[in-house]
Protein backbone atom coordinates (compact mmCIF):
# COMPACT_ATOMS: atom_id res chain seq x y z
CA UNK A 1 -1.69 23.37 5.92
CA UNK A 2 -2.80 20.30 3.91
CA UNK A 3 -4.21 20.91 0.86
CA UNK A 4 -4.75 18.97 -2.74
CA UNK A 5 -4.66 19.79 -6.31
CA UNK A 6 -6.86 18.79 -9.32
CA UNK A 7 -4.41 16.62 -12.14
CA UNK A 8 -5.01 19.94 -13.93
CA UNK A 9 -4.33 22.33 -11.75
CA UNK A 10 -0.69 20.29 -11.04
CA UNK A 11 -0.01 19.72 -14.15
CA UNK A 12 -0.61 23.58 -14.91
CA UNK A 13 1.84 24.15 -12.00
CA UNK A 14 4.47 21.52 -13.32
CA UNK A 15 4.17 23.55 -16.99
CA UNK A 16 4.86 27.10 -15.46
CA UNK A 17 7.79 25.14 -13.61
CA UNK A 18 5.92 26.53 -10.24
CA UNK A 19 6.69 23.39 -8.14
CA UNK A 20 6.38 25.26 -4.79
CA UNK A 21 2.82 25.59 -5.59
CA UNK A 22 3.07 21.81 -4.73
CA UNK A 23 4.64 22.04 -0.99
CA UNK A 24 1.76 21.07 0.72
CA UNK A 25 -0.53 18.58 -0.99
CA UNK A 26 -0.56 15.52 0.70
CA UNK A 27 -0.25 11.82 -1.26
CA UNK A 28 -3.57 9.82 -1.95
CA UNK A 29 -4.37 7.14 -3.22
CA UNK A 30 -3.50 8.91 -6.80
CA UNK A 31 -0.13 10.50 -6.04
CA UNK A 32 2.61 8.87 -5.09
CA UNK A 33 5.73 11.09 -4.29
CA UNK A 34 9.76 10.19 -4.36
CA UNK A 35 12.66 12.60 -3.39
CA UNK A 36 15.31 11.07 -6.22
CA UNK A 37 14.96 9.03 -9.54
CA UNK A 38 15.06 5.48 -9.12
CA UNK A 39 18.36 3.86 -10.12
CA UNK A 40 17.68 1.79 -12.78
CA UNK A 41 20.76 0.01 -13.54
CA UNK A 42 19.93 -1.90 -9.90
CA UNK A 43 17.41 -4.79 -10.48
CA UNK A 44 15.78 -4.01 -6.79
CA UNK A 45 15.36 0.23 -8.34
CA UNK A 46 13.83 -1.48 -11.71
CA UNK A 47 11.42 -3.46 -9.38
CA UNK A 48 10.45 -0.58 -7.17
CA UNK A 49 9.52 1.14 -10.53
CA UNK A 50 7.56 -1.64 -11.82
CA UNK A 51 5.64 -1.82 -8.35
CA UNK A 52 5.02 1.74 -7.86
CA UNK A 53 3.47 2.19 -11.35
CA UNK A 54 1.54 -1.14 -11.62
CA UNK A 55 0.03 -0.51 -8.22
CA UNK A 56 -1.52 3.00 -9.54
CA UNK A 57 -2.66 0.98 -12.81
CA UNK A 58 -3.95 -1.66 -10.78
CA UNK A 59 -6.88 0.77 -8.92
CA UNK A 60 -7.46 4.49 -10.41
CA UNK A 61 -4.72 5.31 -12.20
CA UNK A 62 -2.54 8.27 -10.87
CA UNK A 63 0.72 10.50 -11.03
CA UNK A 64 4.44 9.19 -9.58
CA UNK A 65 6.07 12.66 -8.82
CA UNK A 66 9.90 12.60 -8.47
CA UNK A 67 12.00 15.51 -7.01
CA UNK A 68 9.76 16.44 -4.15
CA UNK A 69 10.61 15.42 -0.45
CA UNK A 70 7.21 14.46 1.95
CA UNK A 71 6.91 13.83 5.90
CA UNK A 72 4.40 12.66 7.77
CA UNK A 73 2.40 15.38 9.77
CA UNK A 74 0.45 13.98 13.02
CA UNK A 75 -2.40 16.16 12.20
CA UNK A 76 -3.96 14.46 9.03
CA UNK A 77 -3.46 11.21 6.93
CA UNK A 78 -0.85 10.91 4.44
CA UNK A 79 2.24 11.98 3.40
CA UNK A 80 2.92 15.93 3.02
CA UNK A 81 4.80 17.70 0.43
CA UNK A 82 7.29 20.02 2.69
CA UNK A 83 10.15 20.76 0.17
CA UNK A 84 11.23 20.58 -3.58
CA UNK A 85 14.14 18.88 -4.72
CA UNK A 86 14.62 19.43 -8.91
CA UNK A 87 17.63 16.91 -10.91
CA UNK A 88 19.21 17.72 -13.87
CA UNK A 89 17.20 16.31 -16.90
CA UNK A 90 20.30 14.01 -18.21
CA UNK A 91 19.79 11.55 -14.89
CA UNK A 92 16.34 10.45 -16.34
CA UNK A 93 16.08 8.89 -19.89
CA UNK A 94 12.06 8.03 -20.42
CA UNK A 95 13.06 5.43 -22.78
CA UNK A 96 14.76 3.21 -20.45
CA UNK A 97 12.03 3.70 -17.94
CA UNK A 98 9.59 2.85 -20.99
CA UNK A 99 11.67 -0.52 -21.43
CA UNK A 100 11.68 -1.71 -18.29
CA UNK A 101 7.89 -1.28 -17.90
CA UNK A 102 7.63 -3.33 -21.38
CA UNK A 103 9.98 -6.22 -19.48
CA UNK A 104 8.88 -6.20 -15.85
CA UNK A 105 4.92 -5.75 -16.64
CA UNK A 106 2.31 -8.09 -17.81
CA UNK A 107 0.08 -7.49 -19.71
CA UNK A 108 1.52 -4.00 -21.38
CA UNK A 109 0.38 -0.98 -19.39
CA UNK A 110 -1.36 1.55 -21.90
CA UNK A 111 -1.10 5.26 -22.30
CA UNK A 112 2.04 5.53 -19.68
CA UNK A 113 3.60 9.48 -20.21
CA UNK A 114 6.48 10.54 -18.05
CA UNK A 115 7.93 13.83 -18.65
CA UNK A 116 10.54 15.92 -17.32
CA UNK A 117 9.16 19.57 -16.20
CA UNK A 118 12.14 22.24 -16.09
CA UNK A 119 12.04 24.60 -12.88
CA UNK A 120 11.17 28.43 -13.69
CA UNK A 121 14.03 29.71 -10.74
CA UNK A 122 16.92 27.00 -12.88
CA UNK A 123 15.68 25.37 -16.11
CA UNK A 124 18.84 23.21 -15.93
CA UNK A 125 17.09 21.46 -13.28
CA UNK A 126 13.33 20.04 -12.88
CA UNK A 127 11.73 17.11 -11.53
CA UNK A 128 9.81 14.47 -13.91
CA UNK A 129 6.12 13.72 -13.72
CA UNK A 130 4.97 10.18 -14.13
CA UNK A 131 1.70 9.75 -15.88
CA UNK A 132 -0.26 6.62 -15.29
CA UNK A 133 -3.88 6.86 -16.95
CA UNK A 134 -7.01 4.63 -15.72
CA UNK A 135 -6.39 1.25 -17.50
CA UNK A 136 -9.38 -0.88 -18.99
CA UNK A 137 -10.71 -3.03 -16.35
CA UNK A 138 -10.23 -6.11 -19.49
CA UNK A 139 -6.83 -5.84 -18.74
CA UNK A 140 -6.52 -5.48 -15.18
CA UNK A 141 -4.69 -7.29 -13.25
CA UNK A 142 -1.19 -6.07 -14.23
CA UNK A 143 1.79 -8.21 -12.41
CA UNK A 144 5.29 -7.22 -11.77
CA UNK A 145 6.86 -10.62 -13.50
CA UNK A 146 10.20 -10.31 -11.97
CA UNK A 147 11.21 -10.21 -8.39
CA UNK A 148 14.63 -10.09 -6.25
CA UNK A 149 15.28 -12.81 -3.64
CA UNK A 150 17.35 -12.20 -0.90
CA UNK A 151 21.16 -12.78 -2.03
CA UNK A 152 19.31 -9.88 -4.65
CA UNK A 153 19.67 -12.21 -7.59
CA UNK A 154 16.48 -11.76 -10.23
CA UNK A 155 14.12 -14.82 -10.61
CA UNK A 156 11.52 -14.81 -13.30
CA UNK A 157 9.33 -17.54 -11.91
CA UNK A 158 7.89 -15.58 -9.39
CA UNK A 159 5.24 -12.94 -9.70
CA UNK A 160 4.19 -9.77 -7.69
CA UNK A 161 0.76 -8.09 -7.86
CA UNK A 162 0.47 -4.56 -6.26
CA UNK A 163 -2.32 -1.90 -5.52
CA UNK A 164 -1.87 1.55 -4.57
CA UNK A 165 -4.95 2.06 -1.59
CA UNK A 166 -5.76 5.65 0.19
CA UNK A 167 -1.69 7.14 0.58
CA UNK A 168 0.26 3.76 0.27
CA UNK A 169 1.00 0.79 -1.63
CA UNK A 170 -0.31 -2.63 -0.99
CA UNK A 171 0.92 -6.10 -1.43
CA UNK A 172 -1.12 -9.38 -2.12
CA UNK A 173 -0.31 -12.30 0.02
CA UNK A 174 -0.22 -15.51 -1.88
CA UNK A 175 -3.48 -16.30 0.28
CA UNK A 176 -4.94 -13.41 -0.79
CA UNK A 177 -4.15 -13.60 -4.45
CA UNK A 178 -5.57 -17.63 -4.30
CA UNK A 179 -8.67 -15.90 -3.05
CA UNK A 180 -8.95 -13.63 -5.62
CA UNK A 181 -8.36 -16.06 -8.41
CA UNK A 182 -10.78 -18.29 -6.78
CA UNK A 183 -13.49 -16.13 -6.85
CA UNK A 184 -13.21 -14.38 -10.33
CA UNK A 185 -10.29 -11.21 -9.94
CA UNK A 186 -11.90 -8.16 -9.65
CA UNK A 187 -15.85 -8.26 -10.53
CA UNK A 188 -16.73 -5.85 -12.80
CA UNK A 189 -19.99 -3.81 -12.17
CA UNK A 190 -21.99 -5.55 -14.25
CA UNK A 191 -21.05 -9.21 -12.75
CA UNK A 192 -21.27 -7.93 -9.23
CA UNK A 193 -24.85 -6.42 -9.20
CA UNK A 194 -25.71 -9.94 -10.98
CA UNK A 195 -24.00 -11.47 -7.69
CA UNK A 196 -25.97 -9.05 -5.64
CA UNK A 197 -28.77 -9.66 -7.12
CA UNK A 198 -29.27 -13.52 -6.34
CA UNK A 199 -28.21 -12.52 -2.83
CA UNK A 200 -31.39 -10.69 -2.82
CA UNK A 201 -33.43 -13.54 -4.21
CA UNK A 202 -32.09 -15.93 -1.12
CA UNK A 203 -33.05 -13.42 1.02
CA UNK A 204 -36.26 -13.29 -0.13
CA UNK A 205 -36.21 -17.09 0.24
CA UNK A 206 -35.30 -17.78 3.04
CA UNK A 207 -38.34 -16.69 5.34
CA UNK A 208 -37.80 -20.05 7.37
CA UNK A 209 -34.19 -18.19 8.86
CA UNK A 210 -35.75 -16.08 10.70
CA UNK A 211 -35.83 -18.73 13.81
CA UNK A 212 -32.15 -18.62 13.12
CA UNK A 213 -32.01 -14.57 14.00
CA UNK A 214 -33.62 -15.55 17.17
CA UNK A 215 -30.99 -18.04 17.94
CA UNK A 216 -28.60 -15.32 17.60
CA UNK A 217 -30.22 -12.99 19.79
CA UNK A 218 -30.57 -15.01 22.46
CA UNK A 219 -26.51 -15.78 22.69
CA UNK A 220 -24.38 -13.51 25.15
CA UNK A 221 -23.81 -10.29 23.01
CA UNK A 222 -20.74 -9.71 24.14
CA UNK A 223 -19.64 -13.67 23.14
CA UNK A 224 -21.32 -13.05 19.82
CA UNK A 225 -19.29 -9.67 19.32
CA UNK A 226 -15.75 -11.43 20.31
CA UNK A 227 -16.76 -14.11 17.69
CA UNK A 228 -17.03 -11.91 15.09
CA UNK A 229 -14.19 -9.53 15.74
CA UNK A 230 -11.98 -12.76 15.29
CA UNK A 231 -13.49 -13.33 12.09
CA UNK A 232 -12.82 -9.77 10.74
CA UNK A 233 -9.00 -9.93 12.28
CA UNK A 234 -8.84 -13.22 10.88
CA UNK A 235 -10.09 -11.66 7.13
CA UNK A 236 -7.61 -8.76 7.28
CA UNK A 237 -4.48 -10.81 8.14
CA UNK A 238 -4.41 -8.84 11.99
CA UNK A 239 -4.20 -10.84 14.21
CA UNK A 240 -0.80 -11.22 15.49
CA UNK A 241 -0.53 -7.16 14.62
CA UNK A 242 -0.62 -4.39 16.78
CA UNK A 243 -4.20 -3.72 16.00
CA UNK A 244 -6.89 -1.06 17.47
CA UNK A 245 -10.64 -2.16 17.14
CA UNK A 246 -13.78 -0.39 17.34
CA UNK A 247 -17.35 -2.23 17.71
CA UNK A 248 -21.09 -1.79 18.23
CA UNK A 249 -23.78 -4.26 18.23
CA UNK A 250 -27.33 -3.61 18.91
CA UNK A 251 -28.70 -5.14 22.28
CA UNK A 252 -32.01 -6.18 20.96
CA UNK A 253 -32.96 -7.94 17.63
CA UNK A 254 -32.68 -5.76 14.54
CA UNK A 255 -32.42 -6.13 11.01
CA UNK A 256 -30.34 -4.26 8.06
CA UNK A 257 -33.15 -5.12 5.19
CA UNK A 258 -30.88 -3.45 2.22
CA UNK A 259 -27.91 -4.55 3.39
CA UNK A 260 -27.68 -7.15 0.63
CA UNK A 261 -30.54 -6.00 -2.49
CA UNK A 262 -28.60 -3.74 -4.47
CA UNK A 263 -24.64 -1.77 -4.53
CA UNK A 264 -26.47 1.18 -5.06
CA UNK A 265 -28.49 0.73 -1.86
CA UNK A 266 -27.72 3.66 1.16
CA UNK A 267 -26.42 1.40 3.33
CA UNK A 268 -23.94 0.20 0.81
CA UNK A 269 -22.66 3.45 -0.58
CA UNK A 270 -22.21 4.52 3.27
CA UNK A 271 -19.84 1.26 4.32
CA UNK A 272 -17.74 2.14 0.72
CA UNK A 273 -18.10 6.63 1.94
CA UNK A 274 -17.80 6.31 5.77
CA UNK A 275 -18.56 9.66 7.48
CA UNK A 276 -14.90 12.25 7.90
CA UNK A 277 -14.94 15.14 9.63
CA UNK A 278 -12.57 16.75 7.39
CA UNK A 279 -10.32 16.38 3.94
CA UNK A 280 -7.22 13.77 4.87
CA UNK A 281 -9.12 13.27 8.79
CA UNK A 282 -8.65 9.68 10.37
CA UNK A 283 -10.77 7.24 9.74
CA UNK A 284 -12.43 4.13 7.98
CA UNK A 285 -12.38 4.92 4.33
CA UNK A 286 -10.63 2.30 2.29
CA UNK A 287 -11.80 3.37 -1.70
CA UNK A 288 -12.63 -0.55 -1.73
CA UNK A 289 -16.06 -2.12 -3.05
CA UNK A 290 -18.10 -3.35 0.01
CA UNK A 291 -18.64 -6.87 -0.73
CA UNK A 292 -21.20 -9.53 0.12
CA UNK A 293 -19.62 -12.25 2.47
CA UNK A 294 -21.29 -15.90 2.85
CA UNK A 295 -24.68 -13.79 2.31
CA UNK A 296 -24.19 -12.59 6.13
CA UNK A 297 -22.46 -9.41 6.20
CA UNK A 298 -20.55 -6.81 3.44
CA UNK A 299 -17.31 -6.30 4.05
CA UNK A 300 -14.70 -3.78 2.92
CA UNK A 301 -10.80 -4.06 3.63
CA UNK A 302 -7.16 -3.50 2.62
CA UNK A 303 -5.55 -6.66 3.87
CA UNK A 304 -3.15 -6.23 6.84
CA UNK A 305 -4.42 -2.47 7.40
CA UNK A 306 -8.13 -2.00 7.69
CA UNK A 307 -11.34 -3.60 7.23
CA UNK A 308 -14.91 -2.41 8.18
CA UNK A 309 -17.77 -5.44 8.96
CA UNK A 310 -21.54 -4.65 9.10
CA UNK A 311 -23.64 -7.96 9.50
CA UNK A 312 -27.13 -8.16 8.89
CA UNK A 313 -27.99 -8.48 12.49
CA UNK A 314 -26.61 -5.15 13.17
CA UNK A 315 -23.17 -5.50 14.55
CA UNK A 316 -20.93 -3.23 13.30
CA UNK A 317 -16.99 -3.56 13.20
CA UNK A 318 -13.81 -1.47 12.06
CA UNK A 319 -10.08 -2.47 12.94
CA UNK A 320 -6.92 -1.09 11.80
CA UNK A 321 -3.26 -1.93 12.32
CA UNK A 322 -1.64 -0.25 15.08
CA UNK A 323 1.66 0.79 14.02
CA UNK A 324 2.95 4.29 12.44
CA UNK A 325 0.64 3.29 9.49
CA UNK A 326 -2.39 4.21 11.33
CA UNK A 327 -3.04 4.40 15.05
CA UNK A 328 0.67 5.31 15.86
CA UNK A 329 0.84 7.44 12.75
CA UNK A 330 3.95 10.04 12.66
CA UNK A 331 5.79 7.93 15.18
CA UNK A 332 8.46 5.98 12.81
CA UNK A 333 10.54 7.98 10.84
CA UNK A 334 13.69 6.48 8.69
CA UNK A 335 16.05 8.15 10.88
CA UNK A 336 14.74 7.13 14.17
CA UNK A 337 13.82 3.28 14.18
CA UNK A 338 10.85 2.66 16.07
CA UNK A 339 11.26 1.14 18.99
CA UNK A 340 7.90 2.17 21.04
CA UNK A 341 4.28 2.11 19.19
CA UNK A 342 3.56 5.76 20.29
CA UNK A 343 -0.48 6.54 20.04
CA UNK A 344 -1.58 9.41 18.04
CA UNK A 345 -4.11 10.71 20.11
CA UNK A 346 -5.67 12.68 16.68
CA UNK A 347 -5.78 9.78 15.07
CA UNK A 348 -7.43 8.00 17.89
CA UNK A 349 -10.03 10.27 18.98
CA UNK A 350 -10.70 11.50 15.36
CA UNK A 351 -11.45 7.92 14.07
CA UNK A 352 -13.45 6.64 17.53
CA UNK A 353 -15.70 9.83 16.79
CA UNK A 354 -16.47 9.14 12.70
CA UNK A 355 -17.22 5.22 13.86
CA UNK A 356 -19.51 6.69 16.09
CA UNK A 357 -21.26 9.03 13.53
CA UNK A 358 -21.27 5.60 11.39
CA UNK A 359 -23.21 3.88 13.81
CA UNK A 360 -25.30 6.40 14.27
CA UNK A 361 -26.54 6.27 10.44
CA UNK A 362 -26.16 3.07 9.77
CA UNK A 363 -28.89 1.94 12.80
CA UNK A 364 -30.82 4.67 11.52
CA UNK A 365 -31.35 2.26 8.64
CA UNK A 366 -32.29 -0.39 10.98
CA UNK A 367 -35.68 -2.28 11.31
CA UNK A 368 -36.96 -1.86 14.00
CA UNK A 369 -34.48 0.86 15.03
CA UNK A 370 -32.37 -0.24 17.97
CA UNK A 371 -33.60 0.51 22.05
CA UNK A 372 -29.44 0.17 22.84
CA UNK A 373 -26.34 -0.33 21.34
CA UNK A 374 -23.13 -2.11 23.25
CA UNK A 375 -19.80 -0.41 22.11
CA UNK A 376 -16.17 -1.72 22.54
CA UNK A 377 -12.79 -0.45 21.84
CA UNK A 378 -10.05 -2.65 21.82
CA UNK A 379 -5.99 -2.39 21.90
CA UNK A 380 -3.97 -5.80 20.67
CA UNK A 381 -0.64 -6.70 20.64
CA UNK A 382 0.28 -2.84 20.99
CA UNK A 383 3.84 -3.71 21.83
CA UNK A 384 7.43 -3.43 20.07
CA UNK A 385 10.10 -4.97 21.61
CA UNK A 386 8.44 -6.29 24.20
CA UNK A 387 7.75 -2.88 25.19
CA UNK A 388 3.64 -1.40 25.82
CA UNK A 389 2.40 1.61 23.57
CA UNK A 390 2.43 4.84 24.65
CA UNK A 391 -0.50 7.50 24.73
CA UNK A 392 1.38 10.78 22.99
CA UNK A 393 0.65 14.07 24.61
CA UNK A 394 -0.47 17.33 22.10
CA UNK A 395 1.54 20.59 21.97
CA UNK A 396 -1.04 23.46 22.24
CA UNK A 397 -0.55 26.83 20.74
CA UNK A 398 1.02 27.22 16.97
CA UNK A 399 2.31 23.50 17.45
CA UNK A 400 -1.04 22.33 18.25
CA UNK A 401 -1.51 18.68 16.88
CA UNK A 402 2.15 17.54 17.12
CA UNK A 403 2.28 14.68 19.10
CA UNK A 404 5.15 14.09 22.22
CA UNK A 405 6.48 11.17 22.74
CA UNK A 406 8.74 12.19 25.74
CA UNK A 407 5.21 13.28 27.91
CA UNK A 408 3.56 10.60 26.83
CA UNK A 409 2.09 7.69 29.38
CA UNK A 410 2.89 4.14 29.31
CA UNK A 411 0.22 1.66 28.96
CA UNK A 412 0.34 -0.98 32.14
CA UNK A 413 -0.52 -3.91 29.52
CA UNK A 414 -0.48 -4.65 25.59
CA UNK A 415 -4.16 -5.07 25.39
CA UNK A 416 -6.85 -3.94 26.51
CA UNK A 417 -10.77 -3.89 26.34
CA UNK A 418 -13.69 -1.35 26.90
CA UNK A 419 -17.27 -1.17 26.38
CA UNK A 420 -19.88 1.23 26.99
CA UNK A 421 -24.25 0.59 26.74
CA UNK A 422 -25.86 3.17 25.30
CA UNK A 423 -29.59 3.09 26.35
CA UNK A 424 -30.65 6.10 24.63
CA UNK A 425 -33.20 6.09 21.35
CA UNK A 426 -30.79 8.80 20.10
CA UNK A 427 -27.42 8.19 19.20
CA UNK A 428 -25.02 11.13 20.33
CA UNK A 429 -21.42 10.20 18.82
CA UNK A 430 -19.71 13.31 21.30
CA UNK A 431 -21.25 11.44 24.33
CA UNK A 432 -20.42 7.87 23.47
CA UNK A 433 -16.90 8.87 22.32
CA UNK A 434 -16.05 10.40 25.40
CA UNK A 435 -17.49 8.05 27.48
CA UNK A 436 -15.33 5.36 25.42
CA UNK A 437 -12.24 7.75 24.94
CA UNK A 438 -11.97 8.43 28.71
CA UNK A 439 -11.65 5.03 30.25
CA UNK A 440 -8.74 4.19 27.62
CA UNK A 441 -7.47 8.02 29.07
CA UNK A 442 -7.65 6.58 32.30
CA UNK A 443 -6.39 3.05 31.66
CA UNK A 444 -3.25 4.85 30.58
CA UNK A 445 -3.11 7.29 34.36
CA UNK A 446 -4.76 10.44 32.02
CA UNK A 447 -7.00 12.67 33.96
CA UNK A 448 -10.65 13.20 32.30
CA UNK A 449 -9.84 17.35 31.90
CA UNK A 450 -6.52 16.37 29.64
CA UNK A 451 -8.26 14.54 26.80
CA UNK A 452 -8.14 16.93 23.83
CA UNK A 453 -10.89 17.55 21.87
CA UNK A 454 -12.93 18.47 24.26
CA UNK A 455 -16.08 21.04 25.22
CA UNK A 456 -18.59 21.47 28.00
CA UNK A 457 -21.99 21.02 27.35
CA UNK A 458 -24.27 20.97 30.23
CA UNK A 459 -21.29 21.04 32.24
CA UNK A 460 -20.57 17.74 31.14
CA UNK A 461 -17.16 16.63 28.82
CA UNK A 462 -18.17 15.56 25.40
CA UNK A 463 -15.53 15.34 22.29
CA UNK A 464 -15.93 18.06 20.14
CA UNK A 465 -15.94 17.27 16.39
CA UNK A 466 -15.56 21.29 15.26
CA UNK A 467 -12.25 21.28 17.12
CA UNK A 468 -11.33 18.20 14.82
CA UNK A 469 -12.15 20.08 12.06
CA UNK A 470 -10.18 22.83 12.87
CA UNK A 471 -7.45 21.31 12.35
CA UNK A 472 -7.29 21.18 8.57
């Protein structure tokens, strides 16, 4: 069973040399876990060290933990802990690490500890714990200044800037990194609610837009909606991905009124804390700032794996890549090279339902409050090898969650599109989600009575969210 543990209550556990107490925690955006030391003397090892420990300085600081193994598990996000794997103490010397930080980092990361913890069952052997403390934000952003091109020679004229988001490490694109420079790296709070705040002052300025709004409103919703999933794709770097896309946009005019006056408004902290069902669930948390785009929508995204849109207007948008890093998670493991994307239905179900619940609060927030909501699911370029995705089947009974492959059905196309009106003053995420959920069930030949997840109320098929939780 997933679980987590406090910096203390590891580092208590590392100290008693108790590193069983660790089989189980699952990697966040804080832990990042390797089976073997990295081999230094190779220039593409010293790299991977540099990356791995700038990208934890670059967001919240964290622990590298070496000498523990971790597999994916189909039932929850991230990697899992699932066996321990101590070194003897002489393959590690913390002074070359130290040195290669000081040569392959700019500017000079502060406060970096790595120790070696000896194991209570064999003190000859342990497994070392890297320490990487919350840097200042003055001297954020810190770059990896070498790199290895592809005959694996070094070359000191390029740079690499990484961040460690949720359970995995991200890259900058050079588009991405001009953007960022562009606009002033990383706002800090103070500059940002100064940003915000002359947002809120055009708002309040701009009383002739509202003929504008009406424009909008009176343009096919389902054009307007296409329009603006583009844009999102476009923004996260997705669109020639394998991507799966949730939307809803209201079908009559509304307004988000605090969408843009403060960060510490409700809507805002709820697009940065998107509803889960349950600790390491599927969903649309990214641990990213939502920010204020061309003084239409916020935005929050990890380029080329998620992003979540909310415009002003209403319309509400999440998408996330397709492939064993989300949608298809648990279906590419290093000895078996993907060659189908493989749906998880867990992670499919689970993150269709917590959009839902989103919806449902963030319209609540609306002005006036919407009289019906259009909402679309979409499947894009969900092929490998010129092959369509599959929809896994769930083992029931003590392997309940795992996902097969072999039973699962092929999809007749790579992409696909569903919506569903919702009429009703009150939002009901089980409803909608099944309604939703079922014609992608059918689209891949599933019968209604196999979705999991299920219940009957009122002798009608709704998605349960207790039997999601259950699962943890």
């Amino acid at each position: 069973m997933a679980k987590s543990l406090n910096p203390e209550q590891m580092q208590d556990s590392l100290e008693r040399g108790s590193f069983d107490e660790c089989i189980g925690v699952v990697e966040d955006h804080q832990l990042e876990c390797k089976k073997e030391p990295y081999q230094i003397r190779r220039d593409d090892q010293r790299q991977e060290f540099a990356k791995d420990v700038t990208a934890l300085a670059n967001a919240e600081g964290g622990v590298i933990l070496i000498g523990v193994r971790t597999e994916k598990n189909p039932t929850h996000f991230g990697d899992e802990i699932t066996s321990i794997h101590p070194f003897p103490q002489d393959l590690v010397n913390p002074d070359q690490w130290d040195a290669i930080l000081q040569t392959w980092v700019y500017p000079s990361l502060q406060g970096v500890n790595i120790r070696w913890y000896p194991s209570a069952s064999d003190p000859q052997k342990g497994i070392i714990a890297i320490y990487v403390p919350k840097q200042s934000s003055t001297q954020r952003p810190f770059l990896v200044t070498r790199t290895i091109d592809d005959q694996g020679k070094r070359v000191e004229t390029v740079f690499g800037y990484f961040e460690r988001r949720q359970a995995h490490v991200g890259h900058s694109t050079v588009q991405a990194l001009h953007a960022l420079l562009q606009n002033g790296f990383r706002y800090d709070d103070v500059v940002t609610q100064r940003l915000d705040d002359m947002w809120r002052m055009l708002q309040e300025l701009r009383s002739a837009r509202e003929h504008e709004v009406q424009a909008i409103v009176q343009r096919n919703i389902s054009a307007l909606l296409s329009e603006r999933i583009e844009h999102a794709l476009t923004a996260v770097n997705l669109q020639e991905q394998p991507v799966f896309i949730l939307a809803a946009t209201p079908m009559h005019p509304v307004n988000i009124p605090s969408l843009f006056t403060s960060t510490q408004a409700d809507i805002v902290h709820l697009l940065e804390h998107p509803p889960q069902l349950r600790p390491y669930g599927f969903g649309w948390r990214t641990e990213e700032r939502a920010r204020i785009v061309q003084g239409q929508l916020r935005r929050v995204m990890i380029p080329e794996y998620k992003i979540l849109d909310l415009w002003q207007e209403g319309t509400l948008i999440a998408a996330g890549i397709g492939n064993g890093s989300f949608l298809s998670w648990g279906s590419d493991r290093p000895e078996k090279p993907l060659d189908i994307l493989l749906i998880n239905p867990t992670v499919f179900i689970e993150s269709t339902y917590v959009f839902a619940e989103l919806s449902k609060r963030v319209f609540s927030l609306a002005q006036p409050l919407p009289r019906g909501v259009e909402y679309r699911i979409e499947l894009r370029n969900m092929t490998v090898n010129g092959k369509p995705c599959k929809l896994g089947r769930l083992m029931d009974g003590p392997w309940r969650g795992v996902v097969l492959g072999m039973y699962g059905n092929n999809a007749p196309a790579s992409e696909a599109v569903f919506s569903v009106k919702w009429d009703e003053v009150e939002i009901d995420p089980k409803v909608i989600v099944f309604l939703l959920v079922s014609k992608v069930y059918a689209w891949f030949g599933i019968a209604h009575d196999e979705i999991p997840y299920t219940e009957r109320i009122d002798n009608k098929l709704v998605i349960s969210p207790e039997q999601l939780q259950a699962l943890r």
